[in-house]
C-alpha atoms as a PDB file:
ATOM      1  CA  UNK A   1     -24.360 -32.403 -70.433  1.00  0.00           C
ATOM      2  CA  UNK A   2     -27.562 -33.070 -72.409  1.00  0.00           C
ATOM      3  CA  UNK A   3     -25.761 -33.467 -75.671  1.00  0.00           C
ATOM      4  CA  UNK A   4     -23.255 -36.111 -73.855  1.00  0.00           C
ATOM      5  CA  UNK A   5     -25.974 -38.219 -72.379  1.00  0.00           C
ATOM      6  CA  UNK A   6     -28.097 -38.410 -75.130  1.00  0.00           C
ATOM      7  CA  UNK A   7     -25.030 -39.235 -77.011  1.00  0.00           C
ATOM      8  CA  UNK A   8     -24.404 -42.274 -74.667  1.00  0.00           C
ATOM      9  CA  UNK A   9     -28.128 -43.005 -74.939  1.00  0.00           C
ATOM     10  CA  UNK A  10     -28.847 -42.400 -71.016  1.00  0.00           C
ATOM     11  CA  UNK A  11     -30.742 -39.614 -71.520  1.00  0.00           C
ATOM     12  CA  UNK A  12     -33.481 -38.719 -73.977  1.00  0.00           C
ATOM     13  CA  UNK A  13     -35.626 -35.387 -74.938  1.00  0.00           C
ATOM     14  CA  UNK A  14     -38.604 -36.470 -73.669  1.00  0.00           C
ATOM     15  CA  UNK A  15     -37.325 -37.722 -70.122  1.00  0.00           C
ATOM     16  CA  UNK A  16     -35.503 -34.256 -70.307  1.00  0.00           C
ATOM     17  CA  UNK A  17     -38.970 -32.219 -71.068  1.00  0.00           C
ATOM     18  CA  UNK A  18     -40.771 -34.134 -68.341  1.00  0.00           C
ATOM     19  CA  UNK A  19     -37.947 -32.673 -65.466  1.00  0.00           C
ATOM     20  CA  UNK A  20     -37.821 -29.017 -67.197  1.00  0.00           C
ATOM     21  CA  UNK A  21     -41.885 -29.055 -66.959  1.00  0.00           C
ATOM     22  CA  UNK A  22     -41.512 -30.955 -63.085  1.00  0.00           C
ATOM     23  CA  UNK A  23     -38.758 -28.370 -62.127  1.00  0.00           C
ATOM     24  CA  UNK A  24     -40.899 -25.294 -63.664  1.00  0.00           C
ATOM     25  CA  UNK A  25     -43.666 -26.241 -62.013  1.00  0.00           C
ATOM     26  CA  UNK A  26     -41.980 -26.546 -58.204  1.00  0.00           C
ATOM     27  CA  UNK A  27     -40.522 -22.732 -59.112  1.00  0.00           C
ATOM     28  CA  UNK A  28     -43.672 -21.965 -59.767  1.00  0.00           C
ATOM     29  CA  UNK A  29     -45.283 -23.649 -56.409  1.00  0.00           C
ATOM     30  CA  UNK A  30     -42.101 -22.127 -54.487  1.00  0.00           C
ATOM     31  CA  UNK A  31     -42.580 -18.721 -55.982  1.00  0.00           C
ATOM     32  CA  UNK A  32     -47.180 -18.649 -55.381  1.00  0.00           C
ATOM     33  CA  UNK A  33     -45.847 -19.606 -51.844  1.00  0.00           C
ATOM     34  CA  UNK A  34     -43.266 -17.179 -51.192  1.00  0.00           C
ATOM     35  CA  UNK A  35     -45.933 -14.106 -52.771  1.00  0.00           C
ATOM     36  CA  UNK A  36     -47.887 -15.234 -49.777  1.00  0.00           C
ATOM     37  CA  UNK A  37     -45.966 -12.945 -47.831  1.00  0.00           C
ATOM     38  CA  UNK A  38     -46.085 -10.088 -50.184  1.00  0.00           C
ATOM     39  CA  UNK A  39     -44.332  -9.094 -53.039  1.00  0.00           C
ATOM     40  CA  UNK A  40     -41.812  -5.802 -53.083  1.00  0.00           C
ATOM     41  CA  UNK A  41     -43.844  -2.692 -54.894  1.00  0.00           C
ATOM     42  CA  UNK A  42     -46.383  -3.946 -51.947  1.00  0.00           C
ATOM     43  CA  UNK A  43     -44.143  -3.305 -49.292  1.00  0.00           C
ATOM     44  CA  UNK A  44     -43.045  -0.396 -50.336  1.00  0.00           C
ATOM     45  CA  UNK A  45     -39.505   1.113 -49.081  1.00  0.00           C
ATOM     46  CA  UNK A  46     -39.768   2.026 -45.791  1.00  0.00           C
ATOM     47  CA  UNK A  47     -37.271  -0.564 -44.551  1.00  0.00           C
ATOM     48  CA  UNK A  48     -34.668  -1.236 -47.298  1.00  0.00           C
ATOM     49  CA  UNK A  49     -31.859  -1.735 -44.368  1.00  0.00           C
ATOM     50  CA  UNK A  50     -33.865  -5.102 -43.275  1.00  0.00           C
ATOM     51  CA  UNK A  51     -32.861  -6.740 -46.281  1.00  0.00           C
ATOM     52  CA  UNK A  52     -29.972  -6.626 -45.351  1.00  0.00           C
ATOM     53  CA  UNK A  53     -29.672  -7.838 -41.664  1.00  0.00           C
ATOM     54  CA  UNK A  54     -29.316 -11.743 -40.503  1.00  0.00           C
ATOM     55  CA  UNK A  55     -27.256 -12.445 -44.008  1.00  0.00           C
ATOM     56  CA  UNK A  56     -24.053 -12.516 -42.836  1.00  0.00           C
ATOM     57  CA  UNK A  57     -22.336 -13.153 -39.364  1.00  0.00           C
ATOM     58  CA  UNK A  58     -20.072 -10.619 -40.822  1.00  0.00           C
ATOM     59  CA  UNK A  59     -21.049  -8.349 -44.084  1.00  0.00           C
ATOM     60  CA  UNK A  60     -19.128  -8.553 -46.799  1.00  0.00           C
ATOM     61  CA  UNK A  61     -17.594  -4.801 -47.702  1.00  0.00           C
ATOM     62  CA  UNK A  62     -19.211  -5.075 -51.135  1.00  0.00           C
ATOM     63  CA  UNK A  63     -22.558  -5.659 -49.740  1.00  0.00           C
ATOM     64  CA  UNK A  64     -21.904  -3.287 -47.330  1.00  0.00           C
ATOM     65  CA  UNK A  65     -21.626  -0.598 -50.023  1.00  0.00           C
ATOM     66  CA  UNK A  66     -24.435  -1.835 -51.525  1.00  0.00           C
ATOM     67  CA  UNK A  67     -26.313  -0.837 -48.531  1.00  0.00           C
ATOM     68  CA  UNK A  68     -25.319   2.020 -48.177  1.00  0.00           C
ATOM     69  CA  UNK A  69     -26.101   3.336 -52.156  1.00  0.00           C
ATOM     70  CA  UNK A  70     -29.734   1.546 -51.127  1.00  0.00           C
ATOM     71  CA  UNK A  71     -30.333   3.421 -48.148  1.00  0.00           C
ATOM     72  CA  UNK A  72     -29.080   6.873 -50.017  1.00  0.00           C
ATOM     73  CA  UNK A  73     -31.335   6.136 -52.513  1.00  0.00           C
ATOM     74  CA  UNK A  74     -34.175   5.483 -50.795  1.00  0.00           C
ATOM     75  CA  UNK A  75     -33.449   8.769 -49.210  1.00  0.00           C
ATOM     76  CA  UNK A  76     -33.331  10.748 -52.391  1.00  0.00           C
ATOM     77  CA  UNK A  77     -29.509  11.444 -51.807  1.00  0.00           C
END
């Protein structure tokens, strides 16, 4: 898409640095809010099975397995 616009002369590469630095930056903001709440090794693994409730109104059987190799894990099975 870059190639095409620049081709057409709507789009050049410093309009296109300017959003990659704006759009790095609000990842950035999102992701120093988000560690707010704690980040994973912190929370250790005493509730894997939360991660997986209020996802889906009904879970998918492939994420069902999933949970069920995550909670063996965790268990050391």
């Amino acid at each position: 898409m870059k190639a095409h616009l620049l081709a057409l002369g709507e789009w050049d590469d410093e309009r296109h640095a300017a959003m990659a630095a704006e759009c790095e930056a609000t990842v950035r903001a999102a992701q120093k809010e988000a560690e707010k709440l704690g980040v994973l090794p912190e929370q250790g693994k005493d509730n894997i099975e939360s991660m997986f409730d209020d996802v889906y109104a009904e879970m998918p059987w492939h994420i069902a397995e999933q949970r069920e190799l995550a909670l063996a894990e965790s268990k050391g099975e």
